[in-house]
C-alpha atoms as a PDB file:
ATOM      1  CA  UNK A   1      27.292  41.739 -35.823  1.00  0.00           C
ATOM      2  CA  UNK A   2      27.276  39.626 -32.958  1.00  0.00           C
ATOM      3  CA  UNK A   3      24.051  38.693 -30.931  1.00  0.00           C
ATOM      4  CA  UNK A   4      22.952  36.425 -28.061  1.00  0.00           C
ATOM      5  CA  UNK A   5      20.250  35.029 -28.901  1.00  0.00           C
ATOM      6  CA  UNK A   6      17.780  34.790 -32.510  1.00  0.00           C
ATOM      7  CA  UNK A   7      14.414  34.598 -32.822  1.00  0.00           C
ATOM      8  CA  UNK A   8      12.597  33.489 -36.190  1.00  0.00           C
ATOM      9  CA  UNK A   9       9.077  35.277 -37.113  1.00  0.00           C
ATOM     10  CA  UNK A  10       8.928  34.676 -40.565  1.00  0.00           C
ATOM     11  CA  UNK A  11       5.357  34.321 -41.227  1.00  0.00           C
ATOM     12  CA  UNK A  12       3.969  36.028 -38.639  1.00  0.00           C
ATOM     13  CA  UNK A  13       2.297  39.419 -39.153  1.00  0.00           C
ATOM     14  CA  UNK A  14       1.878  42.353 -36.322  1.00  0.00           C
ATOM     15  CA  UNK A  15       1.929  42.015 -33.629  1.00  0.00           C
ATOM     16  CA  UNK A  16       3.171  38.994 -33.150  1.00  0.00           C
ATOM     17  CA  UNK A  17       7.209  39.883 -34.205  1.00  0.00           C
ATOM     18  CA  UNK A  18       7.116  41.973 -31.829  1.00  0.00           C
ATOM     19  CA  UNK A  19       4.952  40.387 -28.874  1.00  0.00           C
ATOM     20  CA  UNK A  20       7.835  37.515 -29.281  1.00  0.00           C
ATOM     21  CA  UNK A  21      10.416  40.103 -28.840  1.00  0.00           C
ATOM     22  CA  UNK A  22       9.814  41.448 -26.077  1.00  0.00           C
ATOM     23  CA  UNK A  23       9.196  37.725 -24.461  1.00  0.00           C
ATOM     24  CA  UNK A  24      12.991  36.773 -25.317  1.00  0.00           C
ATOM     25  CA  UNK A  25      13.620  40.063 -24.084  1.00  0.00           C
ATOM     26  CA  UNK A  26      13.016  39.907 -20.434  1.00  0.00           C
ATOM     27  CA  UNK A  27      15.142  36.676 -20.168  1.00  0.00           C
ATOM     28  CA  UNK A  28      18.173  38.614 -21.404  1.00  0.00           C
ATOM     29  CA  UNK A  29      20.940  40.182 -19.311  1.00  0.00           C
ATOM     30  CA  UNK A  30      20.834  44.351 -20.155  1.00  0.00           C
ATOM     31  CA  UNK A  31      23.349  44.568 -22.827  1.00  0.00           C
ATOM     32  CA  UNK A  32      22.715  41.349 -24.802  1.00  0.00           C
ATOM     33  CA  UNK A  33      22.082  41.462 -28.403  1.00  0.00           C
ATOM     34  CA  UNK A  34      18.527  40.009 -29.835  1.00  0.00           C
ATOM     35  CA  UNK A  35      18.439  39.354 -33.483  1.00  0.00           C
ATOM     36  CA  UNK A  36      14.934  38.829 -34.991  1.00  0.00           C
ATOM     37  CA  UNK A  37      14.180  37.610 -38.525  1.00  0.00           C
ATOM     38  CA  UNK A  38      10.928  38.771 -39.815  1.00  0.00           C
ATOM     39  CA  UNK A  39       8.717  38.583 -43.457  1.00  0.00           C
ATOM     40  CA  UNK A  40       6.627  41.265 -41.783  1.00  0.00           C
ATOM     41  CA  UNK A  41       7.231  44.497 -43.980  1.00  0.00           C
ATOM     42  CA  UNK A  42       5.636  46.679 -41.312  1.00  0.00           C
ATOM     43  CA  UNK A  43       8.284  45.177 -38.738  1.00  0.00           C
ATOM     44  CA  UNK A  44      10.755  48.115 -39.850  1.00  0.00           C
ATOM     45  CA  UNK A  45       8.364  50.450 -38.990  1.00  0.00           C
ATOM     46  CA  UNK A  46       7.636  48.266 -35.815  1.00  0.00           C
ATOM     47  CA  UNK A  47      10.511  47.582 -33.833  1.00  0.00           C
ATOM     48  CA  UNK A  48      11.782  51.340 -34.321  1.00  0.00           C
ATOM     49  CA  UNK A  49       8.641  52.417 -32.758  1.00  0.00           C
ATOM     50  CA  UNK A  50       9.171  49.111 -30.477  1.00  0.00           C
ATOM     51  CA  UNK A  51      12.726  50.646 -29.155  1.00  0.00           C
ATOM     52  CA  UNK A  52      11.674  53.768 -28.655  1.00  0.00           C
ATOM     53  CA  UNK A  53       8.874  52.779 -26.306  1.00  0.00           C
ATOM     54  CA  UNK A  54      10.728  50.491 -24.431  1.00  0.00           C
ATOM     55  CA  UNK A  55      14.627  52.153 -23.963  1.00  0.00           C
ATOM     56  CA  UNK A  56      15.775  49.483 -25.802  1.00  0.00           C
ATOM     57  CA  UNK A  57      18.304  49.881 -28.523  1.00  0.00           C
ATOM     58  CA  UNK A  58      17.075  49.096 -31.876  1.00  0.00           C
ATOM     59  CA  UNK A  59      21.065  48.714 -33.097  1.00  0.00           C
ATOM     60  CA  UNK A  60      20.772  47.784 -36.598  1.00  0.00           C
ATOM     61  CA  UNK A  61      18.079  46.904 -39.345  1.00  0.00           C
ATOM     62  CA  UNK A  62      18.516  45.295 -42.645  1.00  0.00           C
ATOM     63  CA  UNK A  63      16.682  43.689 -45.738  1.00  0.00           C
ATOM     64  CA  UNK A  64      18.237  40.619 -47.026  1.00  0.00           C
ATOM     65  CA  UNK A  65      15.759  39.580 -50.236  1.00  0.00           C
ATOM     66  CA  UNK A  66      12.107  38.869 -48.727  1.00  0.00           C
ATOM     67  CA  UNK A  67      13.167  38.974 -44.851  1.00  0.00           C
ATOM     68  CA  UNK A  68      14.102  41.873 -42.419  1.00  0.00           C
ATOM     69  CA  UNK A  69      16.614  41.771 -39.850  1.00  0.00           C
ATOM     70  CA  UNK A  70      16.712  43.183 -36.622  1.00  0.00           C
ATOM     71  CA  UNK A  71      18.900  43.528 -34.017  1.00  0.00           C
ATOM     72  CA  UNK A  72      17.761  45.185 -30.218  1.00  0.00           C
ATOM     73  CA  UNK A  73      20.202  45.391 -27.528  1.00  0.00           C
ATOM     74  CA  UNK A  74      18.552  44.648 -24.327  1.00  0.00           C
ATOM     75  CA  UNK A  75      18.195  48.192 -21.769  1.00  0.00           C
END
C-alpha cells in the first residue's frame, strides 16, 4: 500500500510507538497515509485502540517476522 510518510519504532516499548505517531500525525494533510514499524507486540493492540480514540483510520496491520506494521490514514 502506498503511504506518505514512515516512521521507525523498533525498539521502543508503549507508549512511545504511539506518542511518535500521533507527533507525525498532526503535520500530515487529512487523508495521508502514516506507516509505522514497530517490535512492540502490544502495538497491535495499541494503535487499534489508538484509531479508535482519535477518528483516525487504522487501514491495515501486519506481522512481517519480529516487526509489526501499521498503517493510519490521517482524519
Amino acid at each position: 500500500m502506498q503511504f506518505d510518510k514512515e516512521i521507525d519504532t523498533r525498539g521502543l516499548n508503549c507508549p512511545l510507538p504511539i506518542l511518535k505517531a500521533k507527533k507525525a500525525l498532526t503535520d500530515m494533510q487529512s487523508g495521508q497515509v502514516l506507516k509505522v514499524v514497530a517490535t512492540d507486540a502490544g502495538s497491535l493492540r495499541d494503535f487499534q485502540a489508538f484509531a479508535k480514540q482519535t477518528g483516525n483510520e487504522l487501514v491495515e496491520q501486519q506481522t512481517q517476522g519480529q516487526e509489526f506494521i501499521h498503517l493510519l490514514r490521517r482524519r
